[in-house]
Structures are given as C-alpha cells and as structure tokens.
Protein backbone atom coordinates (compact mmCIF):
# COMPACT_ATOMS: atom_id res chain seq x y z
CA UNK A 1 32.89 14.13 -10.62
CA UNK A 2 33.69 16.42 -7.89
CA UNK A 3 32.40 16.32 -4.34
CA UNK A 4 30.86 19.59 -4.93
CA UNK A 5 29.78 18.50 -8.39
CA UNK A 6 27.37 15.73 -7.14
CA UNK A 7 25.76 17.57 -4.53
CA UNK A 8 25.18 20.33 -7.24
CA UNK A 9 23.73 17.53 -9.77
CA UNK A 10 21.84 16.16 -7.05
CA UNK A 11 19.96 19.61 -6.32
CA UNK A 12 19.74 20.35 -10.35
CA UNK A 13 18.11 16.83 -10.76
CA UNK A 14 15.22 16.93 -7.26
CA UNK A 15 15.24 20.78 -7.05
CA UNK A 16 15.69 22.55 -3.43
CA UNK A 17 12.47 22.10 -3.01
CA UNK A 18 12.06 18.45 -2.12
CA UNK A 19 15.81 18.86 -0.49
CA UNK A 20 13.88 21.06 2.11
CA UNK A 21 10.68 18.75 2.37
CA UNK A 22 12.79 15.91 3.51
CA UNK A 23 15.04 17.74 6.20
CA UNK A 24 11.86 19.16 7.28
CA UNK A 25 9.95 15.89 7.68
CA UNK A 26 12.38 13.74 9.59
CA UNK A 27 12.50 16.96 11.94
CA UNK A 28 9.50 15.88 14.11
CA UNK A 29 10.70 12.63 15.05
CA UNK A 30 13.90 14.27 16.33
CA UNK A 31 12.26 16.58 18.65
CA UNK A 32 10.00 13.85 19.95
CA UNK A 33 11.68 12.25 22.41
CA UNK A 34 12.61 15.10 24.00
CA UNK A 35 9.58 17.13 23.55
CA UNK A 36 7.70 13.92 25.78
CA UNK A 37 10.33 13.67 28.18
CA UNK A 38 10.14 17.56 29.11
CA UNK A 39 6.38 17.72 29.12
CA UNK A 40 5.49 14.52 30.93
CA UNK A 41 8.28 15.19 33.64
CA UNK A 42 7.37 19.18 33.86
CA UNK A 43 3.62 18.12 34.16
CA UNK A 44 4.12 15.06 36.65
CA UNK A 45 6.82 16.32 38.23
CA UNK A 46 9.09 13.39 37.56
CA UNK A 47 11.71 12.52 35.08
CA UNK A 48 11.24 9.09 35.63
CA UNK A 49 7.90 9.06 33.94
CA UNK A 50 8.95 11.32 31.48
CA UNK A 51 12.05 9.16 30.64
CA UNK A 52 9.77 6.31 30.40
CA UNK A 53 7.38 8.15 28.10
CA UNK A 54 10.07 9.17 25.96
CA UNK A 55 11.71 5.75 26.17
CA UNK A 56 8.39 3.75 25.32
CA UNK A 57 7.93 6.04 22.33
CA UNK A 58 11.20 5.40 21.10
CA UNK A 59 11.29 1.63 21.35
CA UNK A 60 7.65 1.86 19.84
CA UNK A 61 9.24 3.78 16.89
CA UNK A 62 11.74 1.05 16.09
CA UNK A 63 8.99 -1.46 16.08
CA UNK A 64 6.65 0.32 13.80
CA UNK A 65 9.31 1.54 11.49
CA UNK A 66 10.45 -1.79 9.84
CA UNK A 67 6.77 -2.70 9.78
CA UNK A 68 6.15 0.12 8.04
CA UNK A 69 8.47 -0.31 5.75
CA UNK A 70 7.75 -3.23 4.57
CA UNK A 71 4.27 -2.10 3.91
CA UNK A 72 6.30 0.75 1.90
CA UNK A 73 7.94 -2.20 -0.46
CA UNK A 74 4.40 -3.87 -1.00
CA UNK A 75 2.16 -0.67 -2.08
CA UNK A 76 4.58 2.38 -2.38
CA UNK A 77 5.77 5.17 0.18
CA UNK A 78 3.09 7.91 -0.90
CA UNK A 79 0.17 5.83 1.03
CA UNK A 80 2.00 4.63 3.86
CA UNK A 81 3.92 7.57 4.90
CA UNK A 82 0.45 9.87 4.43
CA UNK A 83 -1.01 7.97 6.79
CA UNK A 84 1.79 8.00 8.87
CA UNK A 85 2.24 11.13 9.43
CA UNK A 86 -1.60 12.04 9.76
CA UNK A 87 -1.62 9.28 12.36
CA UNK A 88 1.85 10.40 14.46
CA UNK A 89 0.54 14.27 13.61
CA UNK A 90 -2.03 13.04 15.92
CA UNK A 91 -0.78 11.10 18.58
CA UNK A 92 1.75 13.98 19.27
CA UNK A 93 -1.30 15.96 20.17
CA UNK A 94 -2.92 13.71 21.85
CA UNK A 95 -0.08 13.42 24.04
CA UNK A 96 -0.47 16.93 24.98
CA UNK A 97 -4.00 16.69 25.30
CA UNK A 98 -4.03 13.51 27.77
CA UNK A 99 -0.81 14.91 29.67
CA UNK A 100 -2.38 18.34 30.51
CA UNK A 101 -6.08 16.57 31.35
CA UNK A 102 -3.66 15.21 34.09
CA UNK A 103 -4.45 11.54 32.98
CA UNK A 104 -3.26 8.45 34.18
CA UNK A 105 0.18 6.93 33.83
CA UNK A 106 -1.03 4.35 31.72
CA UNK A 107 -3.33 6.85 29.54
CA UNK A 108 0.43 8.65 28.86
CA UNK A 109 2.25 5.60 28.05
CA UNK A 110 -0.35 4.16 25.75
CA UNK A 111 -0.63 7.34 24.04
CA UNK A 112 3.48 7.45 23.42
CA UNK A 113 3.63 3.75 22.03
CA UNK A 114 0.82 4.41 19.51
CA UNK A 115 2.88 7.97 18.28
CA UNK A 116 6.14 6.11 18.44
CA UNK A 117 5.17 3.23 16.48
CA UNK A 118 3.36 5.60 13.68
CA UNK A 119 6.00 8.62 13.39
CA UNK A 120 7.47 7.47 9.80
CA UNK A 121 11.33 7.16 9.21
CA UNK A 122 11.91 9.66 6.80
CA UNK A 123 15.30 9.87 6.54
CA UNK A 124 15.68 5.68 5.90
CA UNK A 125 12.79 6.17 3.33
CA UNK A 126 14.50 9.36 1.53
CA UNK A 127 17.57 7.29 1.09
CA UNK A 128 15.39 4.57 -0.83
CA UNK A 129 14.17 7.24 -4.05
CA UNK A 130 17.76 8.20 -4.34
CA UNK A 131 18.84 5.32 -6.50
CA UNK A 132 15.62 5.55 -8.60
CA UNK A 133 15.92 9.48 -8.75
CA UNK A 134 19.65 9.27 -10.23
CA UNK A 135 18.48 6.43 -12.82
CA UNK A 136 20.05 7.74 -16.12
CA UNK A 137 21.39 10.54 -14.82
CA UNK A 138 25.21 9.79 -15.54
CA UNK A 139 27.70 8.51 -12.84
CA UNK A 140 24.70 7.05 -10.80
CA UNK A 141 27.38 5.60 -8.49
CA UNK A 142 28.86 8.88 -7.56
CA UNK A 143 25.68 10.45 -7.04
CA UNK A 144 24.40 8.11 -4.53
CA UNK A 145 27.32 8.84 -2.98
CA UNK A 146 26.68 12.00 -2.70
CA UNK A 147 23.19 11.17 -1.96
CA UNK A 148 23.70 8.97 1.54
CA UNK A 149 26.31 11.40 2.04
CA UNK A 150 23.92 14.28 2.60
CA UNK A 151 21.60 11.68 3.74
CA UNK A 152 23.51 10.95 7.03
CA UNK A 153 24.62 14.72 7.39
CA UNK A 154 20.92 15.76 7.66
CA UNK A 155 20.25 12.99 9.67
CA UNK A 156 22.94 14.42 12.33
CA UNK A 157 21.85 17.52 11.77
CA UNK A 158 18.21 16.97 12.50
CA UNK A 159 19.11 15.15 15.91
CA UNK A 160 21.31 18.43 16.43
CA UNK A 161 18.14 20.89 15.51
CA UNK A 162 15.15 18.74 16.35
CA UNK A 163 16.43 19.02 20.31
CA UNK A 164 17.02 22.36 20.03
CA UNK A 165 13.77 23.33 18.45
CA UNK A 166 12.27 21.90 21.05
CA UNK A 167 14.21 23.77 23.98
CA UNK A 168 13.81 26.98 22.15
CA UNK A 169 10.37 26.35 21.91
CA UNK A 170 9.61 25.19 25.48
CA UNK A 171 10.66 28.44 26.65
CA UNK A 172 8.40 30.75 24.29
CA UNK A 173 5.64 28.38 24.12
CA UNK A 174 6.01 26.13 27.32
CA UNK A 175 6.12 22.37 26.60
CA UNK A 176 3.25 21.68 25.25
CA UNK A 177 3.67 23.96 22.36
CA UNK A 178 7.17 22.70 21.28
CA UNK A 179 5.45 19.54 21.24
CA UNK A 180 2.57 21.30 19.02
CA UNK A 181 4.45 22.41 16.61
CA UNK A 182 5.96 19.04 16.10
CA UNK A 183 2.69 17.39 15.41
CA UNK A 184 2.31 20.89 12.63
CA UNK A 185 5.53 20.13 11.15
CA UNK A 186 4.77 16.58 11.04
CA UNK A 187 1.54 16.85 9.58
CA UNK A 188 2.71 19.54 6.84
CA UNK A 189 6.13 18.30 5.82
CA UNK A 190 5.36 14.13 6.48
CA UNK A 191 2.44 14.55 4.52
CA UNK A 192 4.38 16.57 1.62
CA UNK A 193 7.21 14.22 1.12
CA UNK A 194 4.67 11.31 1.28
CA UNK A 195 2.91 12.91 -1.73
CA UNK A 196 6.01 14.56 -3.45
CA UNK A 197 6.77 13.18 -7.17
CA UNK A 198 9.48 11.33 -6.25
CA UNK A 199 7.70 8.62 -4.04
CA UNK A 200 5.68 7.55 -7.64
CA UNK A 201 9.53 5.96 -8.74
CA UNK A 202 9.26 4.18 -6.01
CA UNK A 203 5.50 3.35 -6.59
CA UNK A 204 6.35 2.18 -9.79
CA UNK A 205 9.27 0.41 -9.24
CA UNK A 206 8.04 -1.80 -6.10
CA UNK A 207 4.76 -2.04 -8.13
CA UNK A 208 6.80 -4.06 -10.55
CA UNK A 209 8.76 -7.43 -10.90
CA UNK A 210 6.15 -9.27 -8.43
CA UNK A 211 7.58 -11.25 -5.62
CA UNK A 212 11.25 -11.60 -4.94
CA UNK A 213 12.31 -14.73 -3.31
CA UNK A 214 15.37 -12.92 -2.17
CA UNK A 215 15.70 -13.26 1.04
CA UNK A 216 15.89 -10.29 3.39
CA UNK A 217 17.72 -11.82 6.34
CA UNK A 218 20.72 -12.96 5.14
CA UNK A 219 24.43 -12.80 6.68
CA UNK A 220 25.80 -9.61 5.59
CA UNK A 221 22.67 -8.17 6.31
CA UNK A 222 22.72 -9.40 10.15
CA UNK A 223 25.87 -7.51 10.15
CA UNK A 224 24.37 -4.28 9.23
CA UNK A 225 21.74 -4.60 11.75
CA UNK A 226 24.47 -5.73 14.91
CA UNK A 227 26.37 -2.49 13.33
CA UNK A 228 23.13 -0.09 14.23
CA UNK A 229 23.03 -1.63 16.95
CA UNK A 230 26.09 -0.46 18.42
CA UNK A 231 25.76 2.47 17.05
CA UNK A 232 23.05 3.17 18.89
CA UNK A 233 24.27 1.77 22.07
CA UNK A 234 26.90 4.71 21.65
CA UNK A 235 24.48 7.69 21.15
CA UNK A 236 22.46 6.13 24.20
CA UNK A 237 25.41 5.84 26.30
CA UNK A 238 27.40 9.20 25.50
CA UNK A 239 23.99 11.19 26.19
CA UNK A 240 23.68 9.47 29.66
CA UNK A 241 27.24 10.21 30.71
CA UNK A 242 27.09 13.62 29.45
CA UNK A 243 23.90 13.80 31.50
CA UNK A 244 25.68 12.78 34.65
CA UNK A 245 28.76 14.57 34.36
CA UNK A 246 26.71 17.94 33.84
CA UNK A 247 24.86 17.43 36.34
CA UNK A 248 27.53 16.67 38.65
CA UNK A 249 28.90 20.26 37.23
CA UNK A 250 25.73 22.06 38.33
CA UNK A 251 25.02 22.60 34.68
CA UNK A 252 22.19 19.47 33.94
CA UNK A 253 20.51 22.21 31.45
CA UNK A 254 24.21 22.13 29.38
CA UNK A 255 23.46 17.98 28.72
CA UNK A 256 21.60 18.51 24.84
CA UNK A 257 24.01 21.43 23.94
CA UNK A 258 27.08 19.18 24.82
CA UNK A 259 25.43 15.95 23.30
CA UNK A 260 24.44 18.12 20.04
CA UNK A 261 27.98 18.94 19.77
CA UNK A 262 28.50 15.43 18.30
CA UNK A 263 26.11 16.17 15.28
CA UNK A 264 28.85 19.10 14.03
CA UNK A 265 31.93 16.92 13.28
CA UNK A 266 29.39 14.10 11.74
CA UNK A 267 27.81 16.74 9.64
CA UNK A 268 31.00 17.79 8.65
CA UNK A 269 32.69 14.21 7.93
CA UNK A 270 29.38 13.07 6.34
CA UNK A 271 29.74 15.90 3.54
CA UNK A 272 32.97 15.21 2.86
CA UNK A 273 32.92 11.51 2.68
CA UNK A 274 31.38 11.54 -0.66
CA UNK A 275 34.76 13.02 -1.96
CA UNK A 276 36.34 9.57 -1.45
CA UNK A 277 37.22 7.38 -4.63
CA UNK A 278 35.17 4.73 -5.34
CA UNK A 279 37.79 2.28 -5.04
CA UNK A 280 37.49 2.30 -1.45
CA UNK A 281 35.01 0.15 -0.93
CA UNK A 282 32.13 0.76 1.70
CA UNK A 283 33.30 -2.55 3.80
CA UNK A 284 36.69 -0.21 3.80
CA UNK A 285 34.87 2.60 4.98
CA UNK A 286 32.80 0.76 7.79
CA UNK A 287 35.83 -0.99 9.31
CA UNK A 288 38.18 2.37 9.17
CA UNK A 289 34.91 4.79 10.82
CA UNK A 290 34.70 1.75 13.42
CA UNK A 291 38.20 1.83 14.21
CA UNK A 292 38.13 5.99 14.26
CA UNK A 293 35.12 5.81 16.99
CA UNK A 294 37.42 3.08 18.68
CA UNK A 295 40.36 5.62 19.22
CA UNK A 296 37.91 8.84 19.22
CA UNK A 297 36.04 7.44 22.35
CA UNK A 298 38.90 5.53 24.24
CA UNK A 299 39.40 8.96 25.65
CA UNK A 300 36.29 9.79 27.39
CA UNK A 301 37.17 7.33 29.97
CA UNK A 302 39.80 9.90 30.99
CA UNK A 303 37.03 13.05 30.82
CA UNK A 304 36.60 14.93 33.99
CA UNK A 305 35.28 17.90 33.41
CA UNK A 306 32.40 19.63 30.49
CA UNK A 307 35.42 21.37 28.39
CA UNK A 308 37.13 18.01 27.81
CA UNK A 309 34.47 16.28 27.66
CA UNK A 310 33.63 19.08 24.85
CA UNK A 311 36.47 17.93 22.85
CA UNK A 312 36.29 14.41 23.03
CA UNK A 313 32.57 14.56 21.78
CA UNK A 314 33.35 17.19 19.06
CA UNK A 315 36.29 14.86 17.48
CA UNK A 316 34.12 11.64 17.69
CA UNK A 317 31.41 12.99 15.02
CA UNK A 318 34.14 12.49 12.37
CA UNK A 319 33.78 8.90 13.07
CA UNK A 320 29.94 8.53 13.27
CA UNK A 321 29.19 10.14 10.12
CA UNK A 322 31.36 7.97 8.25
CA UNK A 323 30.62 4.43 9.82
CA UNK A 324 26.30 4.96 9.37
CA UNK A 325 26.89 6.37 6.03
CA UNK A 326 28.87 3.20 5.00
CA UNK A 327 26.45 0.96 6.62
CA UNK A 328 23.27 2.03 5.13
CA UNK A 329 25.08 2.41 1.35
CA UNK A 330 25.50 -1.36 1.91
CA UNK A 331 22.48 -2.30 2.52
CA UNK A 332 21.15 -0.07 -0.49
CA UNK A 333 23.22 -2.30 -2.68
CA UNK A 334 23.25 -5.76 -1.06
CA UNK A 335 19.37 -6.02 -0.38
CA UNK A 336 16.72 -7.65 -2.96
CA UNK A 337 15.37 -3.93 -4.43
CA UNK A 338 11.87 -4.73 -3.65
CA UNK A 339 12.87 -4.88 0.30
CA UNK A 340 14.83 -1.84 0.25
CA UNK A 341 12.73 0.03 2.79
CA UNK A 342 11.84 -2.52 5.04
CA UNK A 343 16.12 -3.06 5.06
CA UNK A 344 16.67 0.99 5.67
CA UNK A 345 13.83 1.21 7.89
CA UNK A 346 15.43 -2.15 10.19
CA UNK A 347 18.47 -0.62 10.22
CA UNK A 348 17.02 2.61 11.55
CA UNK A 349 14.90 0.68 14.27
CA UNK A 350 18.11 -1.63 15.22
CA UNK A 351 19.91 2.30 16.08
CA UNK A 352 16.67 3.31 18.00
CA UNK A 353 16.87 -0.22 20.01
CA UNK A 354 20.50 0.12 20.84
CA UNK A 355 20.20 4.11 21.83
CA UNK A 356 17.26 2.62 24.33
CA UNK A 357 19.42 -0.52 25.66
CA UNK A 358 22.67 2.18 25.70
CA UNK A 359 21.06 4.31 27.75
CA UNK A 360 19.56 1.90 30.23
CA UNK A 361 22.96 0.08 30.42
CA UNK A 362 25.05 3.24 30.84
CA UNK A 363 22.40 5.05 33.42
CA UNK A 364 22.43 1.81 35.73
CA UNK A 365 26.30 1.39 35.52
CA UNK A 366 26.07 5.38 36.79
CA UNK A 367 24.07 5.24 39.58
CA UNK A 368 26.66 3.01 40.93
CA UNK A 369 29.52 4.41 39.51
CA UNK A 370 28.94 7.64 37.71
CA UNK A 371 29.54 9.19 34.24
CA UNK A 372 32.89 6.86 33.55
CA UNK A 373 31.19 3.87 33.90
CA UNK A 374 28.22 5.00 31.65
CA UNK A 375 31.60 5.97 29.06
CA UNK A 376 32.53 2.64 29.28
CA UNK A 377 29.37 1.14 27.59
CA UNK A 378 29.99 3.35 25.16
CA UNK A 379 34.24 2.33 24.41
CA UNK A 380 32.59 -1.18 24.86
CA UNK A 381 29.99 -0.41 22.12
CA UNK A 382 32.61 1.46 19.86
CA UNK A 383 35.15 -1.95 20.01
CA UNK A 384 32.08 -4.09 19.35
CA UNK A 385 31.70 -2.68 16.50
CA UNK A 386 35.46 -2.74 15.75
CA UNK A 387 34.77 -6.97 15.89
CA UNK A 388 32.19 -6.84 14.01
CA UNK A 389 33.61 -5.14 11.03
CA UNK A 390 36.63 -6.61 11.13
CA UNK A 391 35.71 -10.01 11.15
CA UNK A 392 32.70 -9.29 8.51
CA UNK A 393 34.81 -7.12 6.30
CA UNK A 394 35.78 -10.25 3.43
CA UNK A 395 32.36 -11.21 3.89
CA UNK A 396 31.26 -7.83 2.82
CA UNK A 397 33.64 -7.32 0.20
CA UNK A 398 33.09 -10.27 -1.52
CA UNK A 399 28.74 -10.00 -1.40
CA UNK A 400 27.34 -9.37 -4.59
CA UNK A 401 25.48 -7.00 -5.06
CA UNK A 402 21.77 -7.27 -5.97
CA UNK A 403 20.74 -6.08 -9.29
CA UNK A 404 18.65 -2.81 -8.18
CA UNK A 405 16.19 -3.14 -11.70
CA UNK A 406 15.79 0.42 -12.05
C-alpha cells in the first residue's frame, strides 16, 4: 500500500470529520504559551513575568499530562479529556480575567499552573485510537504508519499555526482575545474529540483484560523518554537563539515566524516518512533522524545573520519529523496496551520538560555569550540524542513487542 493509499484509507475509515476535530483540539495548547507570555508581559509590562507565566504553564502541562493519562488507561479518554478541556477552557479565561483585574503575581502564576496542568494532550491521546481504529481494517501495520505519520505532521503544524493564531489574533482582538478564543476552541473542539465515537474503542478496550502487571518503566522505555527529552531541549534552545539573534537584528517581532519555519520541513518529512518499507525498522529510523538533526544543526553554530539562520532552521525539520515520529511508534508497540496513554502522554510531558530546561539553559548561556552559545545547547542536545540511539538501538531492535489485544 501506497503512501498516498494509507492516508486515503485512513480518511475513508474515521471520515474528515474527526481528522478536523483532532487538529482542531490540540490547537489551543499550541497557542497557549504564547498567548500568556504576550498578555501577562503586555499587561505588566515585563517579559520576565510573562516568560514565567508561560513557563510555569508549560512545566504544569507536562506534569498533568502523564497524570492524566493514566487516568485515560483506567476509565477511558471520553471522561477525562471532557473534563479536561472544560477545566483548561476555563483556566484560559481565568487567566484573562485575573491578568486584566491587574492581580497579583502570585494570583497569575497560580492561575497558569492550574490551566497548564489541565489543558489535555490531544495529539499523544489521538495517536492511542489509531491502532484500535485500524483493527481489521487490512495492512494495520501500514496504516499506523500512516497514522503517526500524520500524527507528528499535525503536531508540527499546530506549533506552526497555534503561534500564529495567536499573533494574528493579538492584533485584531488585543491579547486577551487571542487568548479567548483559545479557551472557545478548547472548549468546542477538546470537548468534541473527548466525546467523538472513536474514544468508546478505547473505552472498551482499556475497560477490558483487568490489570496488567506489565510494567510501564522499563529500559527501552527510559530511552524513549531521555529521547523527548532532547528533543525538547532542541525546540527550547533553537527558539531562544533565534530570539537573540533577531533581536540583535532589530527584528525581535521576526523570532515565531523564523522559529515556525522549522514546522514546514517536519511537516513535510513527517508525510512522507510513512512511504518507507517496513523493513526499516523504527530503531533504524530513530538513530538515522538523530544523526540527520546531528549534521542539520552542527551548522547553526556558524549562523550570523536571520537569512542563514533561515536555512539552517528550514533543513533541520526534515530531521525532527522523522526522529518523534519513530519514537512515539515505539512506544505504541513496546508498551503493555492498557498503559498506552499514560506512555504517549510521558513522552509528550518529557518534550515539554526539555523545551523548558532548553530554554533556560540556552537563555543563560546568552546573556553571557549570545545566540551561539544558546546554539550550542541545542548541537549538544542533537548529539545527545545521537548517544542515546546509538547505544540503545540493539536494545530496541531486539524488544518484543507487546501484544496490543485489540
């Protein structure tokens, strides 16, 4: 079956319908972060407040999500993720509300850790139905292929639109209403892929088989997580140096564009992986993406100016893509089936907690230094992950995978 084939049986088998529900969903927690870190710094007048708003609600969001999911395994998605996105619907307006009463620092802070830590992970949890959804369906393994494939491709492309939804917005509607219509999207589109027909497969199937004594935390599964992680630490680290370099440029408003630029070769690259034969494995696939990002972001120690630093960012996305997509398709198929979420969610929360500890690393390095040194947290992140996969990659190859029981 053809690239182009799966994606086509995919949409024949879910309908466009609940394709557009989940891109929709997992918009809100994209435009987020930003949407606190331009309010709270517009209305305090300083972006170290709003950085810490928008940093506390991220870290709070990688908590919460694993949590989460593992509530998910226990009583089935359609609950949890209602509730979720009721509760984060909320707390996004309530960080309006308590920003523009011109409440205390605390008041702002509190308010961002309770939305972080209840925004639900949609993308992770989308990628859980897919194996259920293509039960019985014909080459299952092709189409979830196909399925993480477009899986990580919206994912970039969300962190590429959510932003930018959010700058569009904070011009026609000032801050606060960017952030607004984030809490409307969340509460419309969260709440519709909580209670879409596809979360009862999972229901049913987490409902079933009582409790595995499979454990969770086991090696190969450490090495997923440590793989987020520096992941993460890249995303955190290449926004901070773009950051610096731009505004060394006199062009600090250029920073998302540039940094969104990275979400076009990714989507791109994460399309077309699914075209690959299935005799290359996915430990294959993780250790050739790491080595890509290796090569692809040796060169930014070299940038000097936006254009080049233009390219450099543009060429990396055909690494990222690649290297998440593998990561999460192993966990889908090394981790005991009833801890499926709670594994995708992790995985999503370790990328959150290295994008926060990134950043911090490559912002402190550039005070000092400026947007090279930040770079080189991120060429230190990307050969990280080089070791990692490297030395994991007979490890991974030779796990067995866990009987899904669909």
């Amino acid at each position: 079956m053809s690239a182009i084939a799966s994606y086509r049986a995919l949409l024949r088998i879910v309908g466009p319908a609940y394709i557009l529900v989940a891109f929709l969903g997992r918009i809100p927690l994209a435009m987020s972060q930003l949407g606190v870190l331009v309010l709270v710094s517009e209305a305090t007048d300083r972006y170290g407040v709003g950085g810490a708003a928008a940093g506390i609600l991220a870290v709070a969001n990688a908590i919460g999500s694993p949590i989460f999911g593992a509530l998910s395994d226990r009583i089935g998605q359609r609950p949890v993720v209602l509730v979720q996105s009721l509760m984060g619907a909320a707390g996004l307006a309530g960080i309006v509300a308590v920003t523009d009463s011109d409440a205390s620092r605390v008041a702002i802070f509190a308010m961002a850790a309770i939305t972080g830590f209840a925004i639900p992970q949609v993308g992770p949890l989308a990628r859980v139905r897919w194996r259920p959804i293509t039960k019985d369906k014909g080459d299952q393994r092709r189409l979830v292929d196909a399925a993480f494939s477009y899986e990580g491709a919206a994912d970039e492309a969300s962190f590429v639109l959510g932003p930018a939804t959010i700058g569009v917005l904070a011009i026609i509607a000032e801050p606060s209403g960017a952030l607004l219509a984030a809490a409307a999207l969340l509460a419309i589109f969260g709440s519709w892929f909580a209670i879409h027909p596809t979360s009862a497969l999972v229901a049913r199937r987490s409902a079933t088989g009582g409790v595995t004594s499979e454990p969770l935390w086991t090696g190969v599964f450490v090495v997923l997580v440590l793989a987020q992680l520096c992941i993460g630490m890249i995303f955190g680290s290449v926004q901070t140096g773009t950051t610096v370099l731009a505004t060394a440029e006199g062009q600090a408003g250029l920073a998302g564009l540039i940094h969104a630029v990275l979400g076009i070769g990714s989507v791109i690259a994460g399309l077309a992986i699914t075209g690959l034969p299935e005799r290359v494995l996915y430990a294959t696939r993780m250790a050739v993406a790491s080595v890509g990002l290796l090569i692809l972001t040796a060169p930014l120690l070299l940038v000097d100016s936006l254009p080049a630093l233009i390219t450099v960012i543009a060429l990396m996305g055909f690494a990222v893509a690649p290297y998440m997509i593998s990561n999460f398709a192993l966990a889908g198929i090394l981790v005991p089936v009833r801890k499926v979420s709670t594994a995708m969610t992790m995985l999503a929360g370790a990328t959150g907690i290295g994008y926060a500890l990134g950043a911090a690393v490559a912002g402190r390095l550039a005070d000092e230094h400026g947007h090279t040194a930040a770079f080189a947290v991120t060429v230190a992140a990307a050969g990280l992950a080089v070791v990692i996969s490297l030395t994991s990659n007979k490890a991974l190859r030779q796990a067995v995978p866990v009987d899904q029981g669909y």
